[in-house]
N, C-alpha and C. Protein backbone atom coordinates (compact mmCIF):
# COMPACT_ATOMS: atom_id res chain seq x y z
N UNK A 1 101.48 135.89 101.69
CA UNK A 1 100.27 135.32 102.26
C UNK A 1 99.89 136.11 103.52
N UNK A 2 98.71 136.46 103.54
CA UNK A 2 98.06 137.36 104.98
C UNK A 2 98.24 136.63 106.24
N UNK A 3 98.77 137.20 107.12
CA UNK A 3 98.47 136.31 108.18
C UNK A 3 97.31 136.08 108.77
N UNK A 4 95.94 136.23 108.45
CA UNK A 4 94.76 135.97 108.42
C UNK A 4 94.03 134.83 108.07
N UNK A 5 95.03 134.51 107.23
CA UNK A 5 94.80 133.19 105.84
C UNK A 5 95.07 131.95 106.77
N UNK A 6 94.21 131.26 106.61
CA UNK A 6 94.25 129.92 107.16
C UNK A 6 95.56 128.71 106.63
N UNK A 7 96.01 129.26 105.34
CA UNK A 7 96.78 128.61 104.50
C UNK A 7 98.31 129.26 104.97
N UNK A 8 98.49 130.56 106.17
CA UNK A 8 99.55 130.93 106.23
C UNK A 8 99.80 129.85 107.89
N UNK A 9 98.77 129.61 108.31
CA UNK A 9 98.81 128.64 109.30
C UNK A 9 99.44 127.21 109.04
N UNK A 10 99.04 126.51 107.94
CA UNK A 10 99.39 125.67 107.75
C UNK A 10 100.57 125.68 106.95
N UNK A 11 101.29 126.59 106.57
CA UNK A 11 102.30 126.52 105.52
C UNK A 11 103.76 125.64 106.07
N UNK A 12 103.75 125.69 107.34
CA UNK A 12 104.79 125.30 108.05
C UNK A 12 104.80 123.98 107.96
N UNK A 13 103.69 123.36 108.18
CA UNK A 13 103.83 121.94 108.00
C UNK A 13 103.71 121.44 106.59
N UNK A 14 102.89 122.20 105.58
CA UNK A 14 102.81 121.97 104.17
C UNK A 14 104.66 121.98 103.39
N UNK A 15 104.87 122.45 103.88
CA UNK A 15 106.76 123.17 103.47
C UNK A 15 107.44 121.75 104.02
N UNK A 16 107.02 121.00 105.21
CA UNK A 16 107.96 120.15 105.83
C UNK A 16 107.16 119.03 105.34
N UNK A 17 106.56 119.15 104.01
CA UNK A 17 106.10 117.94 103.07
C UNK A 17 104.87 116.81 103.70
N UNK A 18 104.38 117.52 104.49
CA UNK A 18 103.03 116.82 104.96
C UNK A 18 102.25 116.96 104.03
N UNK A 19 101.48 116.21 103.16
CA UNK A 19 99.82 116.79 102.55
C UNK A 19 98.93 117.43 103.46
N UNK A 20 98.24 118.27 102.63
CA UNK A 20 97.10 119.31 103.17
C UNK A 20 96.18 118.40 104.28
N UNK A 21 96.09 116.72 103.79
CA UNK A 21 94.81 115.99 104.59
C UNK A 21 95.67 115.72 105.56
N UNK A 22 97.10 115.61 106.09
CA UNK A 22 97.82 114.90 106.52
C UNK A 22 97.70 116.15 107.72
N UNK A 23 98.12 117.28 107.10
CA UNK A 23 98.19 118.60 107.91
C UNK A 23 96.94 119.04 108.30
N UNK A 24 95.60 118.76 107.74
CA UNK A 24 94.53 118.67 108.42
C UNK A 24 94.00 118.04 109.09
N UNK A 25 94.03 116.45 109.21
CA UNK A 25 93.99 115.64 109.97
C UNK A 25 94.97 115.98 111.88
N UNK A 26 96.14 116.31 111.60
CA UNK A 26 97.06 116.80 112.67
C UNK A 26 95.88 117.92 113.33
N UNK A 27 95.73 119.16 112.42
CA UNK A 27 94.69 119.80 113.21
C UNK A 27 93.39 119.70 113.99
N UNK A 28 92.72 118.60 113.35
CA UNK A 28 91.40 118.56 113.58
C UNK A 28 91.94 117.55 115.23
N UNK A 29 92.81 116.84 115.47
CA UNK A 29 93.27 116.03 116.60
C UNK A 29 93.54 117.23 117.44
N UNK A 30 94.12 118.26 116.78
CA UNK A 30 94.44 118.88 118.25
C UNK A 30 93.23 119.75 118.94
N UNK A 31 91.75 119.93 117.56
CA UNK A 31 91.39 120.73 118.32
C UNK A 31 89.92 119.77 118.73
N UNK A 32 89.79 118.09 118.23
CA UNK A 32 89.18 117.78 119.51
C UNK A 32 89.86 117.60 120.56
N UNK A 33 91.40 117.48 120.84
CA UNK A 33 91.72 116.93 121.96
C UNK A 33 91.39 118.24 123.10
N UNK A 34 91.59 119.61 122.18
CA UNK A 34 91.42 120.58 123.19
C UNK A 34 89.64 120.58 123.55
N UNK A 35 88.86 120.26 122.72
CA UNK A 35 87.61 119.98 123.30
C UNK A 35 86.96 119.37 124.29
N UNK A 36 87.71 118.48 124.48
CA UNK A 36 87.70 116.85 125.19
C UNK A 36 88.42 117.89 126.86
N UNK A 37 89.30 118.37 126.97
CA UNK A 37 89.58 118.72 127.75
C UNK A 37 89.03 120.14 128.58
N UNK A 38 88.58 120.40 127.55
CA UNK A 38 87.32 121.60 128.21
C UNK A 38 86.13 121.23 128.33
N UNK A 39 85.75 119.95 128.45
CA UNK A 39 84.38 119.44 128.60
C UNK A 39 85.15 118.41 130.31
N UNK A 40 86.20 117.50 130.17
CA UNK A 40 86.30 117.13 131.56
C UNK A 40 86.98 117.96 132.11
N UNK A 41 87.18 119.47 132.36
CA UNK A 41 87.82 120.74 133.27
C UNK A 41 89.40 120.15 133.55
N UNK A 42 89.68 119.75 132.50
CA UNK A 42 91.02 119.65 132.68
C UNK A 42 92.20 120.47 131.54
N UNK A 43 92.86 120.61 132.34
CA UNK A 43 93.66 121.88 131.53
C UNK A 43 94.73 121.69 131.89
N UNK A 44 95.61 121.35 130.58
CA UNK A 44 97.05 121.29 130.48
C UNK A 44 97.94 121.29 129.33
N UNK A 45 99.03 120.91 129.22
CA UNK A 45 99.99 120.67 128.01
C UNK A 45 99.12 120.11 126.88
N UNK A 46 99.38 120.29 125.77
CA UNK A 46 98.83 120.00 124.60
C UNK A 46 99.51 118.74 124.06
N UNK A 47 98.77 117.95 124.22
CA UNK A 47 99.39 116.39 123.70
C UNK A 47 99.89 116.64 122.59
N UNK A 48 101.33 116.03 122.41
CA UNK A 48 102.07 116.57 121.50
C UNK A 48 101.44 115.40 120.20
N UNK A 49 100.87 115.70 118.98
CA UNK A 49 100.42 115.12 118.02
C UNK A 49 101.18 114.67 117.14
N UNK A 50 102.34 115.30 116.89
CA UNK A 50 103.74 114.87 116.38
C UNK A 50 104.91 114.09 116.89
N UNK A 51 104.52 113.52 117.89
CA UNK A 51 105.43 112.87 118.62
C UNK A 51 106.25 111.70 117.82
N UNK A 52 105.19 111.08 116.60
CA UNK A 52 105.67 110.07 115.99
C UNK A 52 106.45 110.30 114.84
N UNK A 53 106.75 111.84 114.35
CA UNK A 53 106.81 112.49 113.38
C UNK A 53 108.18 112.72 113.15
N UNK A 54 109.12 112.87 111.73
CA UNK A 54 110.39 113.33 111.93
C UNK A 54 110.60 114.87 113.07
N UNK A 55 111.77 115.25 112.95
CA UNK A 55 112.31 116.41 113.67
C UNK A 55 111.74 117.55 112.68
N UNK A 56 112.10 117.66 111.26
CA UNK A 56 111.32 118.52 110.71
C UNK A 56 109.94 118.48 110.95
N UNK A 57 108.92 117.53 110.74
CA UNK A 57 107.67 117.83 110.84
C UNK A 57 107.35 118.20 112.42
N UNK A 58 107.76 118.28 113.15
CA UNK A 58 108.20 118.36 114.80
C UNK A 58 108.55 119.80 114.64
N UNK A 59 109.30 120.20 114.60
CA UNK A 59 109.54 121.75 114.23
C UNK A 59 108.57 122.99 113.41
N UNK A 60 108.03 122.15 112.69
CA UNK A 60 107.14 122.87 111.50
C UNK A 60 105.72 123.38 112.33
N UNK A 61 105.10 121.42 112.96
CA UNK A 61 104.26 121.89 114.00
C UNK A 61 104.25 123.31 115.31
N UNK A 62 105.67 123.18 116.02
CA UNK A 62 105.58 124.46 116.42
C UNK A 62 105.40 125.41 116.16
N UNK A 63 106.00 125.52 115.17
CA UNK A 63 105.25 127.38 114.30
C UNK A 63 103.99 127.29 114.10
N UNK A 64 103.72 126.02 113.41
CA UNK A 64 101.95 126.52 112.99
C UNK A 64 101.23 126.23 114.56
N UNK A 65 101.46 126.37 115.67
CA UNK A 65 101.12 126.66 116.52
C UNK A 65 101.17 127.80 117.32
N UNK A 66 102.38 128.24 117.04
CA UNK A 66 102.72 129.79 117.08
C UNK A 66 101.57 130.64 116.27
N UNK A 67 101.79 130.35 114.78
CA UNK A 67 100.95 130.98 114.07
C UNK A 67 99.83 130.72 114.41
N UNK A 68 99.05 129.72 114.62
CA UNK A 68 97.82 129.70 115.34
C UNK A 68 97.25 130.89 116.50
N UNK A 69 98.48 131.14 117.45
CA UNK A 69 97.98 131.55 118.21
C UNK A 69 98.02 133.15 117.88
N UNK A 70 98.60 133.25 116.87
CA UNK A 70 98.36 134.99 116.25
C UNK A 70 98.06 135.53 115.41
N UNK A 71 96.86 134.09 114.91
CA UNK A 71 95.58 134.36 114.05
C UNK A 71 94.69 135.54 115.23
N UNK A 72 93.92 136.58 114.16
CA UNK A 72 92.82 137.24 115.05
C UNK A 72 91.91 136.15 115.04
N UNK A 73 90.68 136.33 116.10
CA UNK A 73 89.93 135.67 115.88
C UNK A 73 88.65 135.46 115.01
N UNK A 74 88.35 133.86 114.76
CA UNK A 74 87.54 133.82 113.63
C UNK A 74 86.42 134.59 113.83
N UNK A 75 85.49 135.40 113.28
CA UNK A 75 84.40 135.85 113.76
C UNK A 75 83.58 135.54 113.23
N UNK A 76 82.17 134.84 113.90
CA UNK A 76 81.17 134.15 112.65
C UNK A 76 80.70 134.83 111.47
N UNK A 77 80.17 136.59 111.90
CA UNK A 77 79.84 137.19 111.21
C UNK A 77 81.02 137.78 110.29
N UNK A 78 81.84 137.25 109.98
CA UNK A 78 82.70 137.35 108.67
C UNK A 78 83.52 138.47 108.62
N UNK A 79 83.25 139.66 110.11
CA UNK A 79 83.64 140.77 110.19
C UNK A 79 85.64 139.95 110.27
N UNK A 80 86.23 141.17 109.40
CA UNK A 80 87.52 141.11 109.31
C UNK A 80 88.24 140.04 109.09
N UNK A 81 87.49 139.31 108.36
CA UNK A 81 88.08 138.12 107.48
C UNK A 81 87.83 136.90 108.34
N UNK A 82 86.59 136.95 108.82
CA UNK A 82 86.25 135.93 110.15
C UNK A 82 85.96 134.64 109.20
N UNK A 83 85.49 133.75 109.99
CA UNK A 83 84.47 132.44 109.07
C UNK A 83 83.91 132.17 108.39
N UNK A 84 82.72 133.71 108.30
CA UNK A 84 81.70 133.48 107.28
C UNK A 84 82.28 134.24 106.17
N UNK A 85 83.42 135.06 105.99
CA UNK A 85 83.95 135.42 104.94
C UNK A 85 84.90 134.51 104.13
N UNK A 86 85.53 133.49 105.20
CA UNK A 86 86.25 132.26 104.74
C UNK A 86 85.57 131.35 103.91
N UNK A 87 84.13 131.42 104.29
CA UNK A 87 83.12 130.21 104.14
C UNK A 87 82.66 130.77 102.95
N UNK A 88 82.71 132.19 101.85
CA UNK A 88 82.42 133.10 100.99
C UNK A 88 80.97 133.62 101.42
């Protein structure tokens, strides 16, 4: 799987037996919470979203946060496997 692939992001938590909505749902929390916090100028630790979660799914999350952060970035114009190439 490319590390480009949105699906190599999530594999970590997909592997530690979350469903895809379960593992998407986790995402979409973290990235309004990071919204929410760049709209009141506050900047800090990333509320941990797994807190309620076994130790595996706790572990899994870290990588796909890792991996998150060494995705290139999405680019609208689709250049190098950005969004609008995701989006076909």
């Amino acid at each position: 799987m490319d590390r480009n692939d949105l699906g190599w992001v999530l594999a970590p938590l997909l592997d530690a037996g979350l469903s895809v909505d379960q593992a998407r749902d986790l995402l979409f929390r973290l990235a309004f919470e990071e919204m929410v916090s760049q709209v009141r100028g506050t900047r800090g630790p990333t509320p941990d979203a797994v807190a309620d979660q076994p130790d595996g799914v706790r572990a899994a999350w870290q990588q796909m946060l890792l991996r998150l952060m060494l995705l290139d970035p999405l680019r609208e114009d689709g250049a190098d496997g950005g969004l609008a190439a995701a989006e076909g």
